[in-house]
Protein backbone atom coordinates (compact mmCIF):
# COMPACT_ATOMS: atom_id res chain seq x y z
CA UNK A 1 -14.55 -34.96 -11.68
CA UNK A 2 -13.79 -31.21 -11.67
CA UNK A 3 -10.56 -30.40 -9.52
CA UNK A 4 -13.20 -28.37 -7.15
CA UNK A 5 -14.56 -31.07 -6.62
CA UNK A 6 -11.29 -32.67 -6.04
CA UNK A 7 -10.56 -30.41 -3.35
CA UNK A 8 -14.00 -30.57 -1.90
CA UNK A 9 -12.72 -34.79 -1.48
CA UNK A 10 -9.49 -33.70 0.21
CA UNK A 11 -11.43 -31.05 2.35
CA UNK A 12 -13.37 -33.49 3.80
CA UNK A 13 -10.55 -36.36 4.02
CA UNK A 14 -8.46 -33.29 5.34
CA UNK A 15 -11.18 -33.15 8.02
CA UNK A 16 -11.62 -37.04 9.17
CA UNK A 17 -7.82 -37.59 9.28
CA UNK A 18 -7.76 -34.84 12.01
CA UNK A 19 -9.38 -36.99 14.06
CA UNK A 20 -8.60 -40.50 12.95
CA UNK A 21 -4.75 -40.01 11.39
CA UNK A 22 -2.21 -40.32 14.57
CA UNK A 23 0.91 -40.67 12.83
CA UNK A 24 3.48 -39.35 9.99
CA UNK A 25 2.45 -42.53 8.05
CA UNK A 26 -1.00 -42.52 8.30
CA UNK A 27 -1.51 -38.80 7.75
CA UNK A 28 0.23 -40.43 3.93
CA UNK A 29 -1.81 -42.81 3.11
CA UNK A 30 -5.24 -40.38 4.14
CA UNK A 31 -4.16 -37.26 2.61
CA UNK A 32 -1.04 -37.10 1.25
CA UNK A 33 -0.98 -39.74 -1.49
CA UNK A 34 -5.32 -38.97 -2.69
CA UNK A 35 -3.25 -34.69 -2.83
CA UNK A 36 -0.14 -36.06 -4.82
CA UNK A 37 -3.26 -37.95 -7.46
CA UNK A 38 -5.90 -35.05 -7.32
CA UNK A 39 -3.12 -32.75 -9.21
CA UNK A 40 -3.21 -35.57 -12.00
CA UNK A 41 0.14 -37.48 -10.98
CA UNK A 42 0.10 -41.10 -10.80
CA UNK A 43 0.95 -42.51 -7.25
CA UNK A 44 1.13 -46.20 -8.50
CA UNK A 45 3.68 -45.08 -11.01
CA UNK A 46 7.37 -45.01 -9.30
CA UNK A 47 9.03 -43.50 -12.34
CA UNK A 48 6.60 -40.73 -11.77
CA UNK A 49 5.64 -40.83 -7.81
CA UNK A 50 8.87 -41.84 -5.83
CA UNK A 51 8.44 -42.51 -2.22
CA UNK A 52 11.77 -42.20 0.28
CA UNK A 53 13.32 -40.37 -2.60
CA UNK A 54 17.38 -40.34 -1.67
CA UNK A 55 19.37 -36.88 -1.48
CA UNK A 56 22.92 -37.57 -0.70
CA UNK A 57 23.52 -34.15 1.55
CA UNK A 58 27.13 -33.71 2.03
CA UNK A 59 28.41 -36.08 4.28
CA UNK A 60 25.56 -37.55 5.01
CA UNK A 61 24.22 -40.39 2.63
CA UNK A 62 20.96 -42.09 1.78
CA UNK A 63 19.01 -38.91 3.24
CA UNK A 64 15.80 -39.74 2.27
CA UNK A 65 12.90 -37.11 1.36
CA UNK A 66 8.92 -38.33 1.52
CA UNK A 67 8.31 -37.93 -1.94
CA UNK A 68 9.66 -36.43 -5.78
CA UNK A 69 7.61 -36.08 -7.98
CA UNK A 70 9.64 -36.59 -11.32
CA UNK A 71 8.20 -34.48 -14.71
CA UNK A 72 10.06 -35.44 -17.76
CA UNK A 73 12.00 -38.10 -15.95
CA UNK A 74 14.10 -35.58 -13.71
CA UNK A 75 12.60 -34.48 -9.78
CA UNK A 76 10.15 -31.22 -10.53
CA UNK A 77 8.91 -31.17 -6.59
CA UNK A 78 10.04 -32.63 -3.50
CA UNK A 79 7.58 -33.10 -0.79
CA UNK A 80 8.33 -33.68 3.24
CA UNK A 81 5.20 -34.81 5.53
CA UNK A 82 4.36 -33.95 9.35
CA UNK A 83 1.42 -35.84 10.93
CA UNK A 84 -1.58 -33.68 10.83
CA UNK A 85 -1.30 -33.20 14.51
CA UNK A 86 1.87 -31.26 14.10
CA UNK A 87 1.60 -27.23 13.25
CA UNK A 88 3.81 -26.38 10.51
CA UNK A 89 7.16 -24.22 10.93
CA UNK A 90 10.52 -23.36 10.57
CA UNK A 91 11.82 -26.45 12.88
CA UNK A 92 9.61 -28.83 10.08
CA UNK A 93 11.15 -27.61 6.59
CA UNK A 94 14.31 -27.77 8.30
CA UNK A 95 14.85 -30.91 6.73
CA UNK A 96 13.72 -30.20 3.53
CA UNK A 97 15.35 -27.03 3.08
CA UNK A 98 19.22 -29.16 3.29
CA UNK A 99 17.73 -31.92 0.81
CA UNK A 100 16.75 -28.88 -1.60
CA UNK A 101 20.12 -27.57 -2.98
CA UNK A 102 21.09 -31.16 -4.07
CA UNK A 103 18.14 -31.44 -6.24
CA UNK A 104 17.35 -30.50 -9.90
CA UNK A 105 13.62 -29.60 -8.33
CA UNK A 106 12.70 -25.73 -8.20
CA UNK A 107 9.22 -26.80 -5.96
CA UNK A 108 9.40 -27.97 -2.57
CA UNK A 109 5.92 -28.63 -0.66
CA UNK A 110 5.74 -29.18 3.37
CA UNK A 111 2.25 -30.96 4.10
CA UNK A 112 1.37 -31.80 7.43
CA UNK A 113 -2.58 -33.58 5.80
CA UNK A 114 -4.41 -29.73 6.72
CA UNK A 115 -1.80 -27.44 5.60
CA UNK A 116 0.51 -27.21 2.26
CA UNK A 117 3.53 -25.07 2.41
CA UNK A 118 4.95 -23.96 -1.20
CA UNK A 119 8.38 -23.08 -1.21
CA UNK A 120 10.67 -22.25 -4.34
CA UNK A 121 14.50 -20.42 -4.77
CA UNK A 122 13.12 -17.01 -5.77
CA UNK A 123 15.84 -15.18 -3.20
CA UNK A 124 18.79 -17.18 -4.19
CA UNK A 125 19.12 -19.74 -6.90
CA UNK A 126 18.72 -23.56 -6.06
CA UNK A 127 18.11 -22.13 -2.21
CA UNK A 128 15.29 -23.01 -0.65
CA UNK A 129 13.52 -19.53 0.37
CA UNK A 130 12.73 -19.63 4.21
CA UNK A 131 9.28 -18.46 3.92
CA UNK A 132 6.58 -20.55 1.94
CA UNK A 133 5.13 -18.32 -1.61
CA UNK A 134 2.01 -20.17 -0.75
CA UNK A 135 0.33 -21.89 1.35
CA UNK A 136 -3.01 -23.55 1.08
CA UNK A 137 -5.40 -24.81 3.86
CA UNK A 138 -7.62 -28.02 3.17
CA UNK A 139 -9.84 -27.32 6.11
CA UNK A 140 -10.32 -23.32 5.37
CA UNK A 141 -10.22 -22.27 1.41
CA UNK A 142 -11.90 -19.85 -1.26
CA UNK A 143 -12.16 -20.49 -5.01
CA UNK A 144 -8.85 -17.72 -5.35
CA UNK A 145 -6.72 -20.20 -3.58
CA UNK A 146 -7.96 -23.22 -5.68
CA UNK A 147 -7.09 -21.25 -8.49
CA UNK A 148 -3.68 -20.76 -7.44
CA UNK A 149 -3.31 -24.10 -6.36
CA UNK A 150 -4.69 -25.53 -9.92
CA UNK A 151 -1.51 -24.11 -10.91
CA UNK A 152 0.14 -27.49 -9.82
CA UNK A 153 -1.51 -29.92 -11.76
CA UNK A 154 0.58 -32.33 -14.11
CA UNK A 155 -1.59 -31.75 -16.89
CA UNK A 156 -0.79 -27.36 -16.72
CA UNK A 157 2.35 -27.80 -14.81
CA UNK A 158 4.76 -25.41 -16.40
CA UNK A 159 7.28 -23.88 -14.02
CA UNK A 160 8.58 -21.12 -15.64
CA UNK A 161 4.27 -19.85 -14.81
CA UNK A 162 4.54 -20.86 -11.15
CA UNK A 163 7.45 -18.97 -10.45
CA UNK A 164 6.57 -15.81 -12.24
CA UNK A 165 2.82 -16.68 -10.06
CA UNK A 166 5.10 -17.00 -7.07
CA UNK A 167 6.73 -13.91 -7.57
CA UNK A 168 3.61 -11.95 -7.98
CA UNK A 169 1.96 -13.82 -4.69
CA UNK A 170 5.03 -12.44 -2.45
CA UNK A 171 5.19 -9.35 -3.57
CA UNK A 172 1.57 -8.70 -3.34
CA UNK A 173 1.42 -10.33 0.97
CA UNK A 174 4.09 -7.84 1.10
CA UNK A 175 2.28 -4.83 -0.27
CA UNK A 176 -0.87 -5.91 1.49
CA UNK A 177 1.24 -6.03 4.89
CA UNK A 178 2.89 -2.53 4.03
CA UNK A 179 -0.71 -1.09 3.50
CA UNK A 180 -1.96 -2.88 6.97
CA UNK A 181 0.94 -1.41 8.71
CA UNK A 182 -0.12 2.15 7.12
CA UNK A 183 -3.70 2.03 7.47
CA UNK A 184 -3.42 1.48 11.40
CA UNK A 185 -0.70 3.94 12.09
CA UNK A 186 0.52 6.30 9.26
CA UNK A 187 4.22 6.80 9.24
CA UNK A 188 6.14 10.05 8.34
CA UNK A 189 7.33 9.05 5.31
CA UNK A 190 3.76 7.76 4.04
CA UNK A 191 1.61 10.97 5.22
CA UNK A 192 4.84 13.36 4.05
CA UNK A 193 3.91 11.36 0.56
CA UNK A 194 0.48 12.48 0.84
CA UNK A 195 0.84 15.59 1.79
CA UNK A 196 2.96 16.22 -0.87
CA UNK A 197 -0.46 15.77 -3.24
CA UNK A 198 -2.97 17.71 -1.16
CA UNK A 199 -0.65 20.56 0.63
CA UNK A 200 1.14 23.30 -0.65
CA UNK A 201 3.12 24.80 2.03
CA UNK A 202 6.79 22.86 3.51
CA UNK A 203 6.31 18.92 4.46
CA UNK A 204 7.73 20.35 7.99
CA UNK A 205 7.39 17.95 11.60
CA UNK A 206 4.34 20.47 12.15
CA UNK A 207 2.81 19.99 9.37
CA UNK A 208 3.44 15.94 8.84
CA UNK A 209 1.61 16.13 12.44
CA UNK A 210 -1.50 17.97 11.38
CA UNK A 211 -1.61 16.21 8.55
CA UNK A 212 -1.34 12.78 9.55
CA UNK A 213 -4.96 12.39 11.58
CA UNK A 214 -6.78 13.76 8.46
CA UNK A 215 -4.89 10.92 6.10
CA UNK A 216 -5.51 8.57 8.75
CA UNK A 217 -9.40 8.79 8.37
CA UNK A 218 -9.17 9.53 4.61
CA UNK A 219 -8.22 6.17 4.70
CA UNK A 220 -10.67 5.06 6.66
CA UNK A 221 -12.91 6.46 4.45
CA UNK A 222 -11.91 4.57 1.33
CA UNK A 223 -12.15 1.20 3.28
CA UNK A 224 -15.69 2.07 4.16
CA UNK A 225 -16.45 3.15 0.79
CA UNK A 226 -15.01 -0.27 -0.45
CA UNK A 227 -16.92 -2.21 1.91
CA UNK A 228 -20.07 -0.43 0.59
CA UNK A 229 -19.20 -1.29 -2.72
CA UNK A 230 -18.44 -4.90 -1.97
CA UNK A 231 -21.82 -5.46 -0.51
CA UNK A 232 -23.70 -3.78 -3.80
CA UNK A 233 -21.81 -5.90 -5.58
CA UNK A 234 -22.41 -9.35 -3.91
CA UNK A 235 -25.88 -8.61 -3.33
CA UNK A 236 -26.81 -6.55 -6.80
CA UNK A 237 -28.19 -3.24 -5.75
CA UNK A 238 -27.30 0.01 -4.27
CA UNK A 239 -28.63 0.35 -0.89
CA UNK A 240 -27.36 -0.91 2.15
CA UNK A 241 -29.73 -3.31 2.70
CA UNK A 242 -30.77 -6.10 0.28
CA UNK A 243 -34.41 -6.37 -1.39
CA UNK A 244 -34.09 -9.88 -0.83
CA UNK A 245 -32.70 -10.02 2.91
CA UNK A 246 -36.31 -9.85 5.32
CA UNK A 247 -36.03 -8.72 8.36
CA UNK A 248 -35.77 -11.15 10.62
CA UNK A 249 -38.70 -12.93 12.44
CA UNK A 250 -39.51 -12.08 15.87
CA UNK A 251 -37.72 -15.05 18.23
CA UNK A 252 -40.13 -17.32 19.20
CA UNK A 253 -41.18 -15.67 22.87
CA UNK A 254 -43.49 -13.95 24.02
CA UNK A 255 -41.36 -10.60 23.88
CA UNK A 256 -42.62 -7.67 21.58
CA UNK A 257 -40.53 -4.79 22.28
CA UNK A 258 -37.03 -6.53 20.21
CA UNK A 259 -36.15 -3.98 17.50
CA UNK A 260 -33.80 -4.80 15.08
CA UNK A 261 -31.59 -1.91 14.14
CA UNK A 262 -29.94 -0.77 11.16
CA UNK A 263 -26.98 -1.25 12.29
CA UNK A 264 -27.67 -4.77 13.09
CA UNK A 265 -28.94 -5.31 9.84
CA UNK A 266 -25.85 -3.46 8.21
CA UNK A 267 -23.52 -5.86 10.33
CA UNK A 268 -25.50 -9.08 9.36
CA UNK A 269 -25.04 -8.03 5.69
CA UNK A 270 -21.18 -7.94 6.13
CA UNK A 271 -21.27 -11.18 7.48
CA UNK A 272 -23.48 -12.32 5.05
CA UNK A 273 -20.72 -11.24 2.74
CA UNK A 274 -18.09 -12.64 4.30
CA UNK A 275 -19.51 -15.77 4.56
CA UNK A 276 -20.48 -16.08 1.01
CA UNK A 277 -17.08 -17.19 0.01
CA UNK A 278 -18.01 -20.17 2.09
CA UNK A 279 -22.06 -21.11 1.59
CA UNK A 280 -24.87 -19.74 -0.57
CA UNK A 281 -26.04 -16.35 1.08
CA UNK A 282 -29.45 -17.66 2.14
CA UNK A 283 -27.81 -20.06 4.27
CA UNK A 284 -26.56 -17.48 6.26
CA UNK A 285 -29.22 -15.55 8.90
CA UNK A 286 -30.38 -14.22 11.57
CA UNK A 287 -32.29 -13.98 14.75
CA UNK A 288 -32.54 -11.31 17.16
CA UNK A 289 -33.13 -11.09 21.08
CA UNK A 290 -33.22 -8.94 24.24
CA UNK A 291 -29.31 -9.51 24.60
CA UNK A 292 -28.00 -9.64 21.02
CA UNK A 293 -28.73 -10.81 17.68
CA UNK A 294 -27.64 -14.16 16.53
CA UNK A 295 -26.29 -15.60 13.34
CA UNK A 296 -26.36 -18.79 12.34
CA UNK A 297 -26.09 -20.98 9.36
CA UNK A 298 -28.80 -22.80 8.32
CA UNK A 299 -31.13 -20.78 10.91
CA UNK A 300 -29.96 -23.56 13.25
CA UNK A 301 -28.71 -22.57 16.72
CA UNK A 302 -26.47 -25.40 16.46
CA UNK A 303 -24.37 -24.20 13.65
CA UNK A 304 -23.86 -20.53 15.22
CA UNK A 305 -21.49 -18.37 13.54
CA UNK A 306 -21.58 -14.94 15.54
CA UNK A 307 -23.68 -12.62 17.78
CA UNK A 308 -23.73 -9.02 17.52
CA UNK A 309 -23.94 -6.73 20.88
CA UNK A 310 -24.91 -3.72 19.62
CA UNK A 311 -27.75 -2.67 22.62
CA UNK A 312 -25.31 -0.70 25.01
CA UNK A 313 -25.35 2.54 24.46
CA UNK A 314 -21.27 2.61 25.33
CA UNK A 315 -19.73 0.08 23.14
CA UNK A 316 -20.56 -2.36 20.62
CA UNK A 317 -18.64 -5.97 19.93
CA UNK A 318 -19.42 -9.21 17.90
CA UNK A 319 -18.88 -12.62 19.61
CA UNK A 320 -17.58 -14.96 17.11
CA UNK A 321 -17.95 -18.99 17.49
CA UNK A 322 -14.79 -21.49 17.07
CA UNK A 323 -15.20 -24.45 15.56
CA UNK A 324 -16.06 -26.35 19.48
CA UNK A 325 -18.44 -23.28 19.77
CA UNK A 326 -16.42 -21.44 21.95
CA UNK A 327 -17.18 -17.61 21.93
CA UNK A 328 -14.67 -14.88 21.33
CA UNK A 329 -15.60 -11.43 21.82
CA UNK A 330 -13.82 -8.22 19.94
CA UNK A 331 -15.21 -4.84 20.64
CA UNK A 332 -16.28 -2.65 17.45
CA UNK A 333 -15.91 1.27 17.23
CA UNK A 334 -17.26 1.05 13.53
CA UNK A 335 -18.72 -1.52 11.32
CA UNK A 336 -16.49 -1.73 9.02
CA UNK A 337 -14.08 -3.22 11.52
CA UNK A 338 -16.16 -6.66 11.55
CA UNK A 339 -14.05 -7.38 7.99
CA UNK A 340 -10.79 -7.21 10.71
CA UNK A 341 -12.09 -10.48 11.46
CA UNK A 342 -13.66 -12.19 8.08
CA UNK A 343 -10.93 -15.13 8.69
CA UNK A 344 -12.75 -15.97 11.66
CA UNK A 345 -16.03 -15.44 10.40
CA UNK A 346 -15.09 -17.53 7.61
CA UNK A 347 -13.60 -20.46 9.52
CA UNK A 348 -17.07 -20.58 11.68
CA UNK A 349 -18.74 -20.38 8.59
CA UNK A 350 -16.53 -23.34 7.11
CA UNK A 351 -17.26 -25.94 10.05
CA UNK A 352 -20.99 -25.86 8.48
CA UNK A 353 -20.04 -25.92 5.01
């Protein structure tokens, strides 16, 4: 078995534990332990595997952590479990964060049976950072996070590669954040950097101020342009609309006067594209009505992932379904906005995966 497929396994135990797994112990034996074995280690093995490993922590002795995993006969990663009904956060690694400095181990994992929480000394030597390089969600992946979380296998483990990975993970959520921050609201120091390539006279107030609205929807303009170019990539030609996306059938009333704009065909394609990290495109379509258009997977009104209002002549928003089909609704000035809310899209999408 692959280790997609591996995941796939976890996914899906991931899934049934939420409902079935009430406790610390049984989130273990349903999630935990099958996680330690999919990355290759041997839970059967207590040379390799070691359950209520003890950490002396000052004072205190016979502290006891979940699990080590030993590598080479000396700890490698220490691992502390939540039930699955408990959200992760800073009151759960708490505990795990003291064990860490008395430890050879440079990995330290927080699992609650959904979520895994990576955390390594990067910031200070044998201290545990207080933020988490990665973290990877059982219930709500992509084939980039398996990737990363390959990484963690006993038969590739090197960890000299993780933490150089590790380094490259924080620094990039922190450059993606930074951009986030300047792609809603442009600060001085960003548009006087600019302006400095596109204006010759003095980066005065005045002219960081009638600068800043023209950078603001320059870069507007390059996230539309990218979200062009992302859906002639995933669907393999250069129009808007796919040769192989029909427009959709009429909905089965006796109403003639639906017409299906471009826009609404424009905002089922990002979905479509969004979604494709999740399910082959051609699961993924639509219906329209009087009132909105609908998209489902599957074509099945059961498994709905959004609707898009786009028939008032004032505003325009996308509804987008939860996983207990509860609809959320987030007004749009601009398609490209829908990717503002791919995570969402992508979780809907996920519950019909």
């Amino acid at each position: 078995m692959d280790f997609g497929q591996k995941v796939k396994d976890l996914a899906a135990r991931s899934k049934h534990a939420s409902k079935h797994a009430l406790t610390e112990e049984a989130t273990k034996t349903a999630v935990v332990l099958p996680f330690i074995q999919a990355l290759g280690y041997d839970v059967f093995n207590l040379e390799e595997v070691v359950p209520e490993f003890i950490a002396d922590v000052g004072i205190k002795k016979g502290e006891k952590i979940d699990f080590a995993i030993n590598i080479d006969g000396k700890p490698a990663i220490l691992i502390e479990v939540k039930p699955i009904n408990m959200p992760l956060g800073t009151a759960q690694y708490s505990q795990l964060f003291r064990y860490f400095s008395t430890v050879e181990a440079r990995l330290a994992v927080l699992i609650n049976g959904r979520e895994v929480w990576f955390f390594s000394d990067m910031d200070e030597k044998n201290r545990m950072d207080k933020k988490p390089f990665f973290v990877f969600d059982l219930q709500n992946y992509d084939d980039r996070h398996v990737s990363e979380l390959a990484r963690f296998q006993k038969s590739v483990f090197d960890i000299e590669n993780i933490i150089e990975a590790a380094s490259n993970l924080k620094y990039v959520k922190a450059a993606a954040a930074e951009f986030s921050k300047q792609l809603a609201a442009p600060d001085d120091e960003f548009v006087r950097f600019i302006g400095r390539q596109i204006y010759n006279g003095s980066m005065t107030k005045g002219a960081v101020e009638m600068l800043r609205p023209a950078i603001q929807a320059a870069l507007d303009e390059v996230i539309r342009n990218r979200i062009q170019e992302r859906l002639n990539v995933t669907f393999g030609k250069d129009s808007t609309v796919p040769e192989s996306v029909d427009k959709p059938a009429a909905p089965e009333t006796s109403e003639t006067d639906i017409v299906t704009t471009d826009d609404e065909l424009q905002a089922f394609m990002i979905v479509r594209a969004i979604g494709a990290k999740i399910v082959p495109t051609g699961r993924i379509t639509m219906r329209d009505a009087r009132s909105y258009c609908s998209i489902f997977v599957d074509d099945n009104n059961r498994k709905p992932v959004c609707r898009l209002y786009f028939n008032s002549k004032n505003s325009r928003s996308i509804g987008i379904f939860s996983s207990d089909k509860t609809e959320t609704k987030f007004q749009i000035n601009d398609l490209s906005e829908i990717f503002q809310h791919a995570e969402a899209i992508e979780a809907a999408v996920a519950t019909y995966a």
